[in-house]
Structure formats: C-alpha cells, structure tokens
N, C-alpha and C. Protein backbone atom coordinates (compact mmCIF):
# COMPACT_ATOMS: atom_id res chain seq x y z
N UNK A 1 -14.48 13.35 -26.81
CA UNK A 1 -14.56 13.21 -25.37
C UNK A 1 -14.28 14.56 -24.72
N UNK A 2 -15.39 15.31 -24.16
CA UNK A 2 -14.92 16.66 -23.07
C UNK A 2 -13.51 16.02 -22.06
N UNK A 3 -12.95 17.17 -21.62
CA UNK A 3 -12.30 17.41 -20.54
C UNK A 3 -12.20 16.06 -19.16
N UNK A 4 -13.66 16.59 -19.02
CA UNK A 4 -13.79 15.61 -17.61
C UNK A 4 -13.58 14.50 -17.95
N UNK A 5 -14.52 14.30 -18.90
CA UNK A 5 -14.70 12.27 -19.14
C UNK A 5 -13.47 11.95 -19.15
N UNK A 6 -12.24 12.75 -19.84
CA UNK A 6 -10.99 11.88 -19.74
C UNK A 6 -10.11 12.09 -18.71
N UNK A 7 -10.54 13.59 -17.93
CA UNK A 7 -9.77 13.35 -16.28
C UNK A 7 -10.03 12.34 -15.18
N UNK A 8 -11.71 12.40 -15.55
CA UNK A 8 -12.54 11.08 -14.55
C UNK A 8 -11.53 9.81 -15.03
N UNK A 9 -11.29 9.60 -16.21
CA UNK A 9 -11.17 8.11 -16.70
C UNK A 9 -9.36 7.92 -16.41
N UNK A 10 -8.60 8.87 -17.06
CA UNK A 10 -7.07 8.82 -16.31
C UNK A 10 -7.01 8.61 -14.46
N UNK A 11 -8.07 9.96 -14.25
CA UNK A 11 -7.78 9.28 -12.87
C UNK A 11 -8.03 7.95 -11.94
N UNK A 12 -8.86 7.65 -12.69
CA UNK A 12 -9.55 6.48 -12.90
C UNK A 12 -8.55 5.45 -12.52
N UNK A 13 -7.87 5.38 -14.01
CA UNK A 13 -6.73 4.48 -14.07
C UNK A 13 -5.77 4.50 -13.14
N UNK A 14 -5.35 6.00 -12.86
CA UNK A 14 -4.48 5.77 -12.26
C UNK A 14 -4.68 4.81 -10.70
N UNK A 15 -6.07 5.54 -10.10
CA UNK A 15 -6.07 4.67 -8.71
C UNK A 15 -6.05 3.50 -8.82
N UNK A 16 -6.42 2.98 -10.31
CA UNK A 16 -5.98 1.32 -10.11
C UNK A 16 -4.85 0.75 -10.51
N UNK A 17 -4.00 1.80 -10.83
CA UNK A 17 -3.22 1.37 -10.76
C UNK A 17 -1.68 1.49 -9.30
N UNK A 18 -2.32 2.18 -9.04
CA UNK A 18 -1.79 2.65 -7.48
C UNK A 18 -2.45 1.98 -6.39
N UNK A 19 -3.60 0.86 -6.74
CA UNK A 19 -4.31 0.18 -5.70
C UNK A 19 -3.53 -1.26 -5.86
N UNK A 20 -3.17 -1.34 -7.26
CA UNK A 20 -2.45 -2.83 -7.58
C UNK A 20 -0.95 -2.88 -6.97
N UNK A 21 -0.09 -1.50 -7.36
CA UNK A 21 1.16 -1.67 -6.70
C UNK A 21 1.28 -1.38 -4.80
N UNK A 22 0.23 -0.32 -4.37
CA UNK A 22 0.37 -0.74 -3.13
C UNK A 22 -0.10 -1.67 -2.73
N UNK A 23 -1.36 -2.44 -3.42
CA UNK A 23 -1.40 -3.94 -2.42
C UNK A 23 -0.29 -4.89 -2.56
N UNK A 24 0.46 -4.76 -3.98
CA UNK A 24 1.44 -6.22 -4.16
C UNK A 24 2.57 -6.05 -3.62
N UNK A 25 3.03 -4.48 -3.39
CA UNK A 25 4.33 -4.42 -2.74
C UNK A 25 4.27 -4.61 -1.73
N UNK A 26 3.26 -3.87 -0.85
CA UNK A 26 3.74 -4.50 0.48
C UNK A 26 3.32 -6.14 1.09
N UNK A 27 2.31 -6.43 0.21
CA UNK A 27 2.19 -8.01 0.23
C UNK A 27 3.95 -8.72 -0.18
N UNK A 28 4.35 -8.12 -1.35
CA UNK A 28 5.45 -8.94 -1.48
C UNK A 28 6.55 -8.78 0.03
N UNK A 29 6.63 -7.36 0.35
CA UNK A 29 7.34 -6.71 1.24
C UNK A 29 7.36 -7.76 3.04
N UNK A 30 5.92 -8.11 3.21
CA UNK A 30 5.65 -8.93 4.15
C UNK A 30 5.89 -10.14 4.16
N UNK A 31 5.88 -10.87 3.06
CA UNK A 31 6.38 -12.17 2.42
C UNK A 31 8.26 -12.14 2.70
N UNK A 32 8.54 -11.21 2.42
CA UNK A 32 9.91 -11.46 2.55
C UNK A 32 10.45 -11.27 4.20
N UNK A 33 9.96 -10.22 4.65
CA UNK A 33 10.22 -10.14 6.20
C UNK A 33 10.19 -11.42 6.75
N UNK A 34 8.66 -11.82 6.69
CA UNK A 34 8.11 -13.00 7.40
C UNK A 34 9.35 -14.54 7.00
N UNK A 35 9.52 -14.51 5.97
CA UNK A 35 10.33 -15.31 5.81
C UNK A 35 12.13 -15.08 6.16
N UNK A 36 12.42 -13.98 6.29
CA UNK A 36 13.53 -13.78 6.98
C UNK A 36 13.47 -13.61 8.48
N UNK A 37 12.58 -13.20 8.71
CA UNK A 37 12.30 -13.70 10.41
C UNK A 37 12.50 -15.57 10.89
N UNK A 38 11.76 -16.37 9.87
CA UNK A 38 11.74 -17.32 10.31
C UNK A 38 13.20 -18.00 9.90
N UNK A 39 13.86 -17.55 9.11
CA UNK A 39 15.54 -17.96 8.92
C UNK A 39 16.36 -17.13 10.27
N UNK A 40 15.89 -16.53 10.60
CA UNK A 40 15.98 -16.14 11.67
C UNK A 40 16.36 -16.73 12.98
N UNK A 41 14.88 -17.20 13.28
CA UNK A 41 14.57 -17.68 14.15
C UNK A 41 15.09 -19.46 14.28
N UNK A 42 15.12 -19.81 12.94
CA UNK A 42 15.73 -21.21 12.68
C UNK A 42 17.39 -21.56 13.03
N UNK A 43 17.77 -20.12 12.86
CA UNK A 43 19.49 -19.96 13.49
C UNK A 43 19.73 -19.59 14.65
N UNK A 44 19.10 -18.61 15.17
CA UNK A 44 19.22 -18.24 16.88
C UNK A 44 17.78 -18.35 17.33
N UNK A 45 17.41 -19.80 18.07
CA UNK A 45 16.45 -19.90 18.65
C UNK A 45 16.02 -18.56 19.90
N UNK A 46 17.09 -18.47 20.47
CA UNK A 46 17.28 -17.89 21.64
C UNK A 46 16.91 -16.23 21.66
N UNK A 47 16.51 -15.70 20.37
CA UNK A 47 16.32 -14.54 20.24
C UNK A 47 14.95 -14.68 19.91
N UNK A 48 14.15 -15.25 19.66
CA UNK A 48 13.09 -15.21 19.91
C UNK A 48 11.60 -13.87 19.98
N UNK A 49 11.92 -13.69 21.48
CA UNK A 49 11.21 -12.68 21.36
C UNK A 49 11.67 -10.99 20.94
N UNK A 50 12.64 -10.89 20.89
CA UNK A 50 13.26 -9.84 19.82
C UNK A 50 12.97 -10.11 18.84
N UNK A 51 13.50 -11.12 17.73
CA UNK A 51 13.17 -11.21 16.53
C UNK A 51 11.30 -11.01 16.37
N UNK A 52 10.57 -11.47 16.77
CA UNK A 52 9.08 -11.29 16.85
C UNK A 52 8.85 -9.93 17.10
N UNK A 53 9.30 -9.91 17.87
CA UNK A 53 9.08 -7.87 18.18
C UNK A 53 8.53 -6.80 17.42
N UNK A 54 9.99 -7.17 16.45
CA UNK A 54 11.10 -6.07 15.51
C UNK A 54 9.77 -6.99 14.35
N UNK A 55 9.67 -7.80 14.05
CA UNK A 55 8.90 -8.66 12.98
C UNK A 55 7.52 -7.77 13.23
N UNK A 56 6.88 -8.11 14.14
CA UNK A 56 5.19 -7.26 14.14
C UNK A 56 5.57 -5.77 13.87
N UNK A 57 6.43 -5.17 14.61
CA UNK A 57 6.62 -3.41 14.26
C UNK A 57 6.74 -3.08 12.61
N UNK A 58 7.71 -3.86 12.34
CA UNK A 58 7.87 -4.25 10.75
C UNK A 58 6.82 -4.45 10.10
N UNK A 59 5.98 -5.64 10.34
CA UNK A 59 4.98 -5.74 9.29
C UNK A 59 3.94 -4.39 9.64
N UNK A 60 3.83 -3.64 11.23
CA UNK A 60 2.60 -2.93 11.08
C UNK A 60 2.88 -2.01 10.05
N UNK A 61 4.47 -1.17 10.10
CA UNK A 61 4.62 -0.07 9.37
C UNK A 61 4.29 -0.88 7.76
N UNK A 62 4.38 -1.82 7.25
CA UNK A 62 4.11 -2.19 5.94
C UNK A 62 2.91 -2.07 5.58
N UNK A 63 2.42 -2.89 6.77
CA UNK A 63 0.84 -2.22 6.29
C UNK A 63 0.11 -1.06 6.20
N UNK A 64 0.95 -0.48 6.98
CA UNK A 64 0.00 1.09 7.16
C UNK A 64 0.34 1.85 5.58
N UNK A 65 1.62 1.36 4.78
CA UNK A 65 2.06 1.98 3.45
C UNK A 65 0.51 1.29 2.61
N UNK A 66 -0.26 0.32 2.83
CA UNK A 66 -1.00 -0.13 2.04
C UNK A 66 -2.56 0.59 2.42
N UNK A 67 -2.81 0.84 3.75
CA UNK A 67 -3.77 1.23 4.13
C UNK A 67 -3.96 3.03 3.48
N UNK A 68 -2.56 3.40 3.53
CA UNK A 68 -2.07 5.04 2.87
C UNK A 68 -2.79 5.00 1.12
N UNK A 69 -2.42 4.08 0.83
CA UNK A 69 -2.47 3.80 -0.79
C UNK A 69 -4.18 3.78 -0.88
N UNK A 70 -4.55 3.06 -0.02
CA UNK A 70 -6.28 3.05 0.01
C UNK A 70 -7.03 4.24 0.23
N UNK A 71 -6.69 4.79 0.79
CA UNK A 71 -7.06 5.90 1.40
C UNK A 71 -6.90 6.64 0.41
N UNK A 72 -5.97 6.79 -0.30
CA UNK A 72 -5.77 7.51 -1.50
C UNK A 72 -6.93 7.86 -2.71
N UNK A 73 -6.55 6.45 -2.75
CA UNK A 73 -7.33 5.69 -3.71
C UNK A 73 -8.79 6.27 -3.85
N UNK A 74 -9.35 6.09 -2.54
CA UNK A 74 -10.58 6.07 -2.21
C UNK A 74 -11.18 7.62 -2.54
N UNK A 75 -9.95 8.34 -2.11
CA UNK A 75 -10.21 9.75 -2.27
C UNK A 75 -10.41 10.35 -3.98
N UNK A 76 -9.78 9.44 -4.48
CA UNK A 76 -9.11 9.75 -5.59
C UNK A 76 -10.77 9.62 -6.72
N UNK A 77 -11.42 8.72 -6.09
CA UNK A 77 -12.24 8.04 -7.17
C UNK A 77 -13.70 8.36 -6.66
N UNK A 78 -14.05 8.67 -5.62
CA UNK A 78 -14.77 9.18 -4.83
C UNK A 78 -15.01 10.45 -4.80
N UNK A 79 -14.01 11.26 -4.69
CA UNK A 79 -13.94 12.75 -4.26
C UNK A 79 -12.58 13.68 -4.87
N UNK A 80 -12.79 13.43 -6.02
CA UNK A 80 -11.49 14.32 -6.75
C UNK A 80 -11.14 15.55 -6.32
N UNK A 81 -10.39 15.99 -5.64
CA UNK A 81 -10.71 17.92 -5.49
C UNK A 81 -10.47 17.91 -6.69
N UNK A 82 -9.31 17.86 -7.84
CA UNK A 82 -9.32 18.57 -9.15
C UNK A 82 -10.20 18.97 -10.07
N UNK A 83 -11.41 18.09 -9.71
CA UNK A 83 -12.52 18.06 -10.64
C UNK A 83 -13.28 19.42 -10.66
N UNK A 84 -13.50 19.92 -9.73
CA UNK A 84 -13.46 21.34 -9.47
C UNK A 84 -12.62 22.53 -10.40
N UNK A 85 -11.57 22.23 -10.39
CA UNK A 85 -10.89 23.19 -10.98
C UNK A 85 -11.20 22.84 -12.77
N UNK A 86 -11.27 21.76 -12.77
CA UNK A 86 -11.75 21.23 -14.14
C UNK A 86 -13.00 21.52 -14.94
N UNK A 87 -14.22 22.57 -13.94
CA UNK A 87 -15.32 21.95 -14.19
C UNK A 87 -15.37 24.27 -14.31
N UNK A 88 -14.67 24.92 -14.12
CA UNK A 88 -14.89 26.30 -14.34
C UNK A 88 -14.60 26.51 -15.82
C-alpha cells in the first residue's frame, strides 16, 4: 500500500470515528439536560420560564459542539490539506 492509500484510509477512519462520538455525545449530553430540566420543572413549577431559557441556551451550545464535529469531518474527507504535503 503507497503512502496515500493509507493516509486517505486512517483519515478516513478517523472522521468516522469522530462523526460517531460527536453525534452520540452530544445526543447523550441533550438527553440528560432535557431530562434534568424536566425534574426541574416537576419541583419548582414556578420557575418555569428560567428553567426553559437556560434549557434552549444549553441545548443550542450542545449542538453547535456537533455541528463543529461535522464540519470537521466534512473537511477531513473531502478536502484534506495534508494530502498535499503527502503527495511531494
């Protein structure tokens, strides 16, 4: 196997494997918020729209860690810069 074929193919791996842990963490990450919001909300009705607040700001920043990971990803498998340096 040359050079590339096995940088293409590690890198390869790696974005999938960096596509699996940023989707499940912050999936798991949102799962737990969401459900501590609603224990939350089940004990002090009265906070309400605070608790919701602080809950959406929360989940956006979680997601944006997953949207980061994609983006990555995308770059990664798409458009290597290293491959370049690989290929002199």
């Amino acid at each position: 196997m040359s050079d590339q074929v096995l940088f293409i193919t590690a890198s390869t791996l790696g974005a999938l494997f960096t596509i699996v842990l940023g989707t499940m963490l912050p999936a798991w990450a949102m799962g737990k918020s969401i459900s501590q919001a609603l224990d939350s909300l089940a004990r002090q009705p009265e906070a309400e729209k605070q608790i919701t607040r602080t809950l959406f700001i929360g989940l956006a920043m979680i997601e944006s860690l997953a949207i980061y990971c994609l983006v990555i990803v995308l770059i990664v498998i798409f458009r290597n810069p290293l491959i370049e340096y690989l290929a002199r």
